[in-house]
C-alpha atoms as a PDB file:
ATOM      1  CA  UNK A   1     -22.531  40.842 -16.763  1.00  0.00           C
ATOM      2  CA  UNK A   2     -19.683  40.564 -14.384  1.00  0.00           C
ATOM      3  CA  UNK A   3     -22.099  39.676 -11.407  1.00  0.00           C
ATOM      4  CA  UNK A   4     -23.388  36.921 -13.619  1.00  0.00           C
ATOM      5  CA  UNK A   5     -19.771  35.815 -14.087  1.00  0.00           C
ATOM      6  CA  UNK A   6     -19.170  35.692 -10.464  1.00  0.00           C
ATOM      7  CA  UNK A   7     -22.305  34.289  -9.694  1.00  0.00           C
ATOM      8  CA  UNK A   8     -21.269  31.304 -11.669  1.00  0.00           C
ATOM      9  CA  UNK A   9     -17.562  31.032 -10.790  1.00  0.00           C
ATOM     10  CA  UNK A  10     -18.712  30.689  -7.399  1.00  0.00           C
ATOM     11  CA  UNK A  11     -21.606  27.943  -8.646  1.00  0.00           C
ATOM     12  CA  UNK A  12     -19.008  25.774 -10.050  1.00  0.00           C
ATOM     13  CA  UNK A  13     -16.123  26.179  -7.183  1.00  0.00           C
ATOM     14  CA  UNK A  14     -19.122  24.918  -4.747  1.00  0.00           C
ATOM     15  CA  UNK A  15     -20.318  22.465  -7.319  1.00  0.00           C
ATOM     16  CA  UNK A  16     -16.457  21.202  -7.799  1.00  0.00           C
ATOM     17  CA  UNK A  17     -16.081  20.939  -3.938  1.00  0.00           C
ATOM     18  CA  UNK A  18     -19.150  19.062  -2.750  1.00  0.00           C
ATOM     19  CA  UNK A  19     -18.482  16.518  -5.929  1.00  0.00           C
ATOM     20  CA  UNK A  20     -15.031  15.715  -5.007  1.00  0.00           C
ATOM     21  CA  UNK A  21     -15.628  13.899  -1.645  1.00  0.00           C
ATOM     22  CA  UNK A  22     -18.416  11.680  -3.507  1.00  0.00           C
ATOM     23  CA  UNK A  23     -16.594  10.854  -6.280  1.00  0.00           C
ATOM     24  CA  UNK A  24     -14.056   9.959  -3.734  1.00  0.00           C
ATOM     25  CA  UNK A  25     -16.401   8.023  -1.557  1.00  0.00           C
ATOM     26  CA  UNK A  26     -17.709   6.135  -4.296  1.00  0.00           C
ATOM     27  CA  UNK A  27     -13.857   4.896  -4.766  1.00  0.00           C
ATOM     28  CA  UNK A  28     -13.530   3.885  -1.242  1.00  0.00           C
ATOM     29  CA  UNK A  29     -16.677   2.143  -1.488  1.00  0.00           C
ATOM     30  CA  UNK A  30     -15.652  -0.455  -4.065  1.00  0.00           C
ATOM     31  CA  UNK A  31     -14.979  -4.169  -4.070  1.00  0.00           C
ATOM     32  CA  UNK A  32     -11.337  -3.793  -3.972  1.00  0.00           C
ATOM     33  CA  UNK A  33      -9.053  -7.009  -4.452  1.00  0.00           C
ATOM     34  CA  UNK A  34      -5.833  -7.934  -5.518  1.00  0.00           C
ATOM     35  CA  UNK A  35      -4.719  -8.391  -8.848  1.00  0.00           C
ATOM     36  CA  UNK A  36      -1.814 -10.802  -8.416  1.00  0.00           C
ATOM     37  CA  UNK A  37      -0.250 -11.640  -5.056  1.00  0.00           C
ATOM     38  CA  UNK A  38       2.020  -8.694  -3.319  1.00  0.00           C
ATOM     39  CA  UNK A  39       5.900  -9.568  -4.040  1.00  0.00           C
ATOM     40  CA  UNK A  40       9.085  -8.474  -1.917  1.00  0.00           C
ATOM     41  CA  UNK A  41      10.786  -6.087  -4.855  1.00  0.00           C
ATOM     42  CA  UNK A  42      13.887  -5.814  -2.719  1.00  0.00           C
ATOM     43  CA  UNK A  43      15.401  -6.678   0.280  1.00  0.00           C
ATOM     44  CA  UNK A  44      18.824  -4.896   2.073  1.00  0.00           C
ATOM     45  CA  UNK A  45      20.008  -5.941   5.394  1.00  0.00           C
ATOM     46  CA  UNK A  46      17.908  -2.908   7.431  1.00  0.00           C
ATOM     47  CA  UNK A  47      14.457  -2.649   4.569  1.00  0.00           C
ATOM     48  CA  UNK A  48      12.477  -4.108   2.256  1.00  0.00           C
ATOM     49  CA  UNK A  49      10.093  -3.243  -0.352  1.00  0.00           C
ATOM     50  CA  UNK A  50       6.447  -4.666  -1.647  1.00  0.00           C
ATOM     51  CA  UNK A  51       4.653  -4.161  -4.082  1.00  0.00           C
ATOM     52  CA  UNK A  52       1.261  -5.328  -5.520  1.00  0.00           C
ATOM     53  CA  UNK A  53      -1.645  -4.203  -7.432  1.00  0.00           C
ATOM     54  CA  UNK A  54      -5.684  -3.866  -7.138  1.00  0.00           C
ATOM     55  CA  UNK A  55      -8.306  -3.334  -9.172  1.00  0.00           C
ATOM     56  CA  UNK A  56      -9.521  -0.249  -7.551  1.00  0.00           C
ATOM     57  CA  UNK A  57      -7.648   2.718  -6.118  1.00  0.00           C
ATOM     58  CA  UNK A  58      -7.323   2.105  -2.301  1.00  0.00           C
ATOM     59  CA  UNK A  59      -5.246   1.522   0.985  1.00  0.00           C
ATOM     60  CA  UNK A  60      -1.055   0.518   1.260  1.00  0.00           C
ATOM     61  CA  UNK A  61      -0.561  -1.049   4.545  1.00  0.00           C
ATOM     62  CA  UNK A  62       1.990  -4.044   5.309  1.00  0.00           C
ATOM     63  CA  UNK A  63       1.437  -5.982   8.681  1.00  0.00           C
ATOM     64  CA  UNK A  64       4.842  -7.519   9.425  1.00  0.00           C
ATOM     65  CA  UNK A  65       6.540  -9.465  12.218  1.00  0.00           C
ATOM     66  CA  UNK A  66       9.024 -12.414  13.214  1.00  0.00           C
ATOM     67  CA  UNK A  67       6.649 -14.436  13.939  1.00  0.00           C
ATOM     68  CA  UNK A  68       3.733 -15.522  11.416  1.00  0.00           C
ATOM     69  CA  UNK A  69       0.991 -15.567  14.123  1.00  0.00           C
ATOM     70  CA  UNK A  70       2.058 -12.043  15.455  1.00  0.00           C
ATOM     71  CA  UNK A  71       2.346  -9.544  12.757  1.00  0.00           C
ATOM     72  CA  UNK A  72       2.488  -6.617  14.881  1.00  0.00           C
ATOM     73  CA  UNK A  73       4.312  -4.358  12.882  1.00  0.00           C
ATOM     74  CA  UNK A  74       2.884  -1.906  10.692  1.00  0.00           C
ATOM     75  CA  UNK A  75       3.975  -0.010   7.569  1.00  0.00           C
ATOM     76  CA  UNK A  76       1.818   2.181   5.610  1.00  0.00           C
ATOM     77  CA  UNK A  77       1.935   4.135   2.079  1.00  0.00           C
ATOM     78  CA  UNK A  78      -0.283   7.291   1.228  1.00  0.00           C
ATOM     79  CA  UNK A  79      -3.240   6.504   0.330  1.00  0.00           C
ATOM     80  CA  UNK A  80      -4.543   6.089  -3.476  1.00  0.00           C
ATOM     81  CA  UNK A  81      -3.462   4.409  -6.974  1.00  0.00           C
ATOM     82  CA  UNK A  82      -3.484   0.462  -7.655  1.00  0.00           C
ATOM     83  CA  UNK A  83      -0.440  -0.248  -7.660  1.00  0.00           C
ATOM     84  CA  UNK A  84       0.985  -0.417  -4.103  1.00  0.00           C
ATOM     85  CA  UNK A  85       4.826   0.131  -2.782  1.00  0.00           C
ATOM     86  CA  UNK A  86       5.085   0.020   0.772  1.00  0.00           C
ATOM     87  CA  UNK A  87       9.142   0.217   2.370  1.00  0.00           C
ATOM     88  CA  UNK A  88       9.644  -1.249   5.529  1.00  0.00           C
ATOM     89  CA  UNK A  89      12.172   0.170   7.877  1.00  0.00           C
ATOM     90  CA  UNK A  90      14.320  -0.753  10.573  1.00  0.00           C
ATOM     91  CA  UNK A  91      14.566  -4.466   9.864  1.00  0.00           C
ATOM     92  CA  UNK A  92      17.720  -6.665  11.823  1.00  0.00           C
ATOM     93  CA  UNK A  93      20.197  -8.323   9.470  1.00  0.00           C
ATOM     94  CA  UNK A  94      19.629 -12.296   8.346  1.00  0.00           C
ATOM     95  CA  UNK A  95      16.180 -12.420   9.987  1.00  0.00           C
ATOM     96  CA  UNK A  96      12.834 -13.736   8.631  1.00  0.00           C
ATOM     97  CA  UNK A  97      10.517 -11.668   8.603  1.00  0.00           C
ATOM     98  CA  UNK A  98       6.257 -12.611   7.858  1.00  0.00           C
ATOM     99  CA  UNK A  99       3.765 -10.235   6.312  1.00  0.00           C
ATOM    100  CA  UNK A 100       0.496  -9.664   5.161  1.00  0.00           C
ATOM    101  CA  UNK A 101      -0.469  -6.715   2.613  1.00  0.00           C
ATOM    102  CA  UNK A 102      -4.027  -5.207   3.102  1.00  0.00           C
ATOM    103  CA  UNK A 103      -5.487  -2.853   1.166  1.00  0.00           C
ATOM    104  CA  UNK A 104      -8.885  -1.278   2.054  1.00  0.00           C
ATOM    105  CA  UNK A 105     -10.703  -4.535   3.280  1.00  0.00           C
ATOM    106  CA  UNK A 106      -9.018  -6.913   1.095  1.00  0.00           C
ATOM    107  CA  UNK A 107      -6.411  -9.302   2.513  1.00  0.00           C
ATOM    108  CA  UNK A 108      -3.334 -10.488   0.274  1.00  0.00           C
ATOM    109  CA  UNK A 109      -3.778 -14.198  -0.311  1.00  0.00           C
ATOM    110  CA  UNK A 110      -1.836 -15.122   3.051  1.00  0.00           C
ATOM    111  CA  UNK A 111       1.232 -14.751   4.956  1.00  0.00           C
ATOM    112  CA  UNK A 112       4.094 -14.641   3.250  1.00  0.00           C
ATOM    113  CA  UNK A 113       7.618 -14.309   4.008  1.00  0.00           C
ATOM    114  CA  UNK A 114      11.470 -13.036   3.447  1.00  0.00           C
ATOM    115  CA  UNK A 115      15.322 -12.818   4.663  1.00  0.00           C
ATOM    116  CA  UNK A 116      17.003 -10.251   4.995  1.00  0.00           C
ATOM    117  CA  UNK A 117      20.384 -10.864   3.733  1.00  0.00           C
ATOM    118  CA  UNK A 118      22.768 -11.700   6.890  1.00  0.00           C
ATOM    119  CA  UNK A 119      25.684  -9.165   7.462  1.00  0.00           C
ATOM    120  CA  UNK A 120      28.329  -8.876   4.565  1.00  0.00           C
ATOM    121  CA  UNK A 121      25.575 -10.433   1.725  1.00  0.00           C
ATOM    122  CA  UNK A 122      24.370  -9.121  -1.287  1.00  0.00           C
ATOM    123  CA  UNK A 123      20.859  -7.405  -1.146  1.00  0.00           C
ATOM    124  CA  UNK A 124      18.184  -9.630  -2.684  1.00  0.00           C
ATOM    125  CA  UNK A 125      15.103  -9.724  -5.394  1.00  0.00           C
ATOM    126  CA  UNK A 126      11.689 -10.347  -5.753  1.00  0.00           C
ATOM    127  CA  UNK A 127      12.540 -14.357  -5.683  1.00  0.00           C
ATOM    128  CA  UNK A 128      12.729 -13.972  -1.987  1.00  0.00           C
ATOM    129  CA  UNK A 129       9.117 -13.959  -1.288  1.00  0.00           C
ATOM    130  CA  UNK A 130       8.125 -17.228   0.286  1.00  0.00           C
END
């Protein structure tokens, strides 16, 4: 009896192992787009924050820059989940900054951008998303 036991704990440990990946694959693999357009949650004088959500479970990355044609930057979120919150770091007071979310192979709906508030002003909202 107990080598039948064993015999099919270790079944269902390989069974649970080599249908994780797949299932996980299969994830990865779908049309993933955005459900809404991303939106700049907050903004401080050094970070900001956006957010956005997909229909699937995929990718957080933010391409960024001070220039719209050179996004050059790049911030990044684990991996996983539709809804997406990406920080960005190390930003320069009262400067304009450009982005474009991606997640998987799906592209936000554009460049888009926001201020950070110049030195001595109040941190801003979501209405700074341009």
């Amino acid at each position: 009896m107990k080598t039948i036991s064993f015999a099919l704990l270790l079944f269902l440990i390989g069974f649970a192992i080599c249908v994780s990946p797949a299932a996980l694959l299969a994830q990865e693999g779908q049309n993933v787009h955005f459900v809404g357009s991303p939106v700049v949650q907050s903004a401080d004088q050094h970070s900001a924050t956006i957010v956005w959500n997909t229909n699937a479970p995929s990718s957080s990355r933010v391409m960024y820059g001070t220039n719209t044609n050179n996004l050059n930057q790049l911030a990044e979120a684990p991996y996983g989940g539709t809804k997406h919150e990406v920080k960005i770091n190390n930003l320069q007071p009262g400067t304009t900054y450009y982005f474009q979310a991606e997640s998987n192979e799906a592209d936000s709906c554009g460049v888009r951008s926001f201020s950070t508030p110049a030195v001595g002003q109040p941190a801003g909202r979501a209405d700074l998303c341009r």
